[in-house]
Protein backbone atom coordinates (compact mmCIF):
# COMPACT_ATOMS: atom_id res chain seq x y z
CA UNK A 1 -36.20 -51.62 -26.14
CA UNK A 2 -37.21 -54.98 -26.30
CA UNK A 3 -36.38 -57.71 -23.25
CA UNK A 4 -35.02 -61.34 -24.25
CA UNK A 5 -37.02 -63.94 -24.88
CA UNK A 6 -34.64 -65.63 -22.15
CA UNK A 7 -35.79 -62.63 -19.34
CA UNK A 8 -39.16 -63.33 -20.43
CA UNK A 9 -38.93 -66.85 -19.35
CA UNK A 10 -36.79 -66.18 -16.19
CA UNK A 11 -39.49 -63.73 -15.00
CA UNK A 12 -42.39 -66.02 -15.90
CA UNK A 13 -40.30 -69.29 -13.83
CA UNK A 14 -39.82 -67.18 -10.94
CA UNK A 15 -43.26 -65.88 -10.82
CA UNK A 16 -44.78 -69.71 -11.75
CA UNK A 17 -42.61 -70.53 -8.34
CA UNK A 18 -43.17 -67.64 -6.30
CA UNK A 19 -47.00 -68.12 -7.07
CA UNK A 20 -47.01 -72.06 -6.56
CA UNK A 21 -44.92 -71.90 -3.79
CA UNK A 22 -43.84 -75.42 -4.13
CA UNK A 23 -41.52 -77.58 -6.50
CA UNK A 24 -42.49 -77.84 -10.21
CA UNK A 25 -41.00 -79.97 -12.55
CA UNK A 26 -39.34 -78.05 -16.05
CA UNK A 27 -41.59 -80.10 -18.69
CA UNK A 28 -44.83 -78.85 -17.15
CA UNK A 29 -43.27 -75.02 -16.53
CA UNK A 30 -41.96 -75.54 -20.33
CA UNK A 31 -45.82 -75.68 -21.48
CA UNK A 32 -46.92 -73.38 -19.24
CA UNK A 33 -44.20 -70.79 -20.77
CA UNK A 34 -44.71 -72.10 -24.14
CA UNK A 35 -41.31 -73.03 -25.20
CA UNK A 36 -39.25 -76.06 -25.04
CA UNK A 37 -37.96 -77.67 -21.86
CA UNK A 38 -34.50 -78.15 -23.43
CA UNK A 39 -34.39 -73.92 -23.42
CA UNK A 40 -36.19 -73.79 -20.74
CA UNK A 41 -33.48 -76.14 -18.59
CA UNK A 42 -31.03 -73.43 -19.42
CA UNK A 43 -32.80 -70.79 -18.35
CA UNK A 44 -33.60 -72.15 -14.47
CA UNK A 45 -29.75 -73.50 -14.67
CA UNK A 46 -28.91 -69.74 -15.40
CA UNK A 47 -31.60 -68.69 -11.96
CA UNK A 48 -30.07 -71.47 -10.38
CA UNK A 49 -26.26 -70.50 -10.73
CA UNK A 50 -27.31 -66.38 -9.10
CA UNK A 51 -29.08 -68.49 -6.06
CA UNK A 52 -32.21 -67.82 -7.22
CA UNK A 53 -34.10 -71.14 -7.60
CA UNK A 54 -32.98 -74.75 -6.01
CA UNK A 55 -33.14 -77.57 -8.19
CA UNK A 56 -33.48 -81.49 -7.03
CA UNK A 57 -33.48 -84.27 -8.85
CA UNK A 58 -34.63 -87.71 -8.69
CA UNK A 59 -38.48 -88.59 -7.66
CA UNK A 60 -40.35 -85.46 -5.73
CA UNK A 61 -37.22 -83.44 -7.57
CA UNK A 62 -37.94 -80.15 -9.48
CA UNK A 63 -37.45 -76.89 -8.78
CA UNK A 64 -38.25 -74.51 -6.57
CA UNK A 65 -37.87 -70.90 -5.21
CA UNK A 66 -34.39 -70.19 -3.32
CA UNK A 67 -34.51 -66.22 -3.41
CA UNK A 68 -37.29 -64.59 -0.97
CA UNK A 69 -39.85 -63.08 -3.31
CA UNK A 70 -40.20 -59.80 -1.10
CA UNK A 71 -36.60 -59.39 -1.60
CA UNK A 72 -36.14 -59.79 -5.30
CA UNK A 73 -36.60 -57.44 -7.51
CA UNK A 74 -36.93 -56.88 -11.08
CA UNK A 75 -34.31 -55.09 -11.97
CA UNK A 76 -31.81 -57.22 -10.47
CA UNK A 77 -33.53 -60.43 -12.75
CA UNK A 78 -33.52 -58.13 -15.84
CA UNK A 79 -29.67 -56.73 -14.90
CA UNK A 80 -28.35 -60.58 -14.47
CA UNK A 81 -30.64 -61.92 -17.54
CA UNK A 82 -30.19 -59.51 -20.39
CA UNK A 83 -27.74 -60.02 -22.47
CA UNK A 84 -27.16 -56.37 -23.18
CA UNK A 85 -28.31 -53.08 -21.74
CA UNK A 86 -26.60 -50.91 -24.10
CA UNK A 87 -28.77 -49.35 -26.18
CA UNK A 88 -26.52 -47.38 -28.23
CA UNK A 89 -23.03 -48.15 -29.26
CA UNK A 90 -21.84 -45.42 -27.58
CA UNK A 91 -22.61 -46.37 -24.17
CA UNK A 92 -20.62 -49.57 -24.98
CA UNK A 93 -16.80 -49.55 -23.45
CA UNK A 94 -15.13 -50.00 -26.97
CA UNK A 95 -17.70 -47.49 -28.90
CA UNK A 96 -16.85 -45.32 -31.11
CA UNK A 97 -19.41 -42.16 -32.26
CA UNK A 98 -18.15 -40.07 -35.39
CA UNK A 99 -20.52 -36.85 -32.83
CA UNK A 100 -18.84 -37.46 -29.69
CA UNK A 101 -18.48 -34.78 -27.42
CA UNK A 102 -21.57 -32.92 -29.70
CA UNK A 103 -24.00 -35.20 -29.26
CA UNK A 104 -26.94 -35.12 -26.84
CA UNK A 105 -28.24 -38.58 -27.59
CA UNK A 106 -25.96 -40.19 -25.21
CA UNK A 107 -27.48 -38.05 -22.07
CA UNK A 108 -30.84 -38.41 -23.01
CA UNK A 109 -30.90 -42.43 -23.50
CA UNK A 110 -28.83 -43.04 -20.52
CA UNK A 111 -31.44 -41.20 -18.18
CA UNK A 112 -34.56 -43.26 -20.10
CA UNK A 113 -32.34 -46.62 -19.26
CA UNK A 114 -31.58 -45.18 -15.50
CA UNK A 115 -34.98 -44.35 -15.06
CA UNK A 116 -36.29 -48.31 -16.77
CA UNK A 117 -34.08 -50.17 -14.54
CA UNK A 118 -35.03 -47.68 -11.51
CA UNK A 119 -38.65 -48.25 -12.08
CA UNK A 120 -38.09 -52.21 -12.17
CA UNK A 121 -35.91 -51.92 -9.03
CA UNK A 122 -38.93 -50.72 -7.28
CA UNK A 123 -40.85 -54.34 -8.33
CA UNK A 124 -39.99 -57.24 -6.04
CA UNK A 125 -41.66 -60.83 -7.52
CA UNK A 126 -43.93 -60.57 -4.46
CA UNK A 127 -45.48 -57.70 -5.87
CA UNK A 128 -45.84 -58.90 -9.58
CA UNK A 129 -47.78 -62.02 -8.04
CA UNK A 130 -49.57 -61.01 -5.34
CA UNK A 131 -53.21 -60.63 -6.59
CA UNK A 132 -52.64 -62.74 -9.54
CA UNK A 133 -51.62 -66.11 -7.67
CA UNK A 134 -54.93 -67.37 -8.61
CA UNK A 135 -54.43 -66.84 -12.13
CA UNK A 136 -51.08 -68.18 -12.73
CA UNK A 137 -51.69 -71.46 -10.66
CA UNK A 138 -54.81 -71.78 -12.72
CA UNK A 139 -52.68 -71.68 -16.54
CA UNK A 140 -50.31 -74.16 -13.97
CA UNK A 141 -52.56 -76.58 -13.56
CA UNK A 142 -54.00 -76.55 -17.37
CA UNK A 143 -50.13 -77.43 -18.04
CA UNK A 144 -50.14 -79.62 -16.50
CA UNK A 145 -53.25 -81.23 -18.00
């Protein structure tokens, strides 16, 4: 299982914000990230529209944290951001498996996706920064060189 590239870049925004704690601007978290701010406008639009992050525009404008980072965790970011969980097409609604009813695949890859997203839900962005603020404002301000 392999996240995104868009979850990557929602989890790296919130914890560029979370860290900063203060407004950044999407062309300097766009080189920070490494991709372009174009993509990278979609992405906080997407944070923006679950209440996430606030944007403002104009001078001073930018965007900043919304959700409290002791209260948001990473399964909810991965849940909202992935495109699609289902790892098999069985688990999908309108699936169809020639071993249905015979197979134990289905069991055994739902428990390893329960037990992903239940080790994720136990990560809240405070915890994913915390200790590494230093760091991450650091690569922020060679960005922003």
């Amino acid at each position: 299982m392999r996240l995104a590239e868009r979850t990557d870049y929602a989890l790296r925004v919130l914890m560029l914000l979370a860290a900063s704690k203060q407004r950044c601007q999407v062309p300097q978290m766009a080189r920070w990230v490494g991709v372009s701010a174009n993509h990278l406008s979609k992405v906080v639009q997407a944070l923006k529209d679950r209440g996430w992050v606030s944007t403002h525009r104009g001078r001073g404008g930018g965007v900043e944290l919304a959700a409290d980072p002791c209260q948001l965790r990473l399964g909810d970011v991965v849940r909202a951001m992935e495109p699609d969980l289902d790892l098999v097409e069985c688990f999908r609604d309108d699936g169809a498996c020639p071993l249905d009813g015979s197979c134990g695949l289905w069991g055994a890859l739902h428990n390893a996706r329960r037990s992903f997203l239940a080790e994720l839900d136990r990560v809240t962005l405070e915890n994913l920064t915390r200790g590494y603020r230093r760091g991450l404002l650091r690569l922020t301000v060679e960005a922003t060189s």
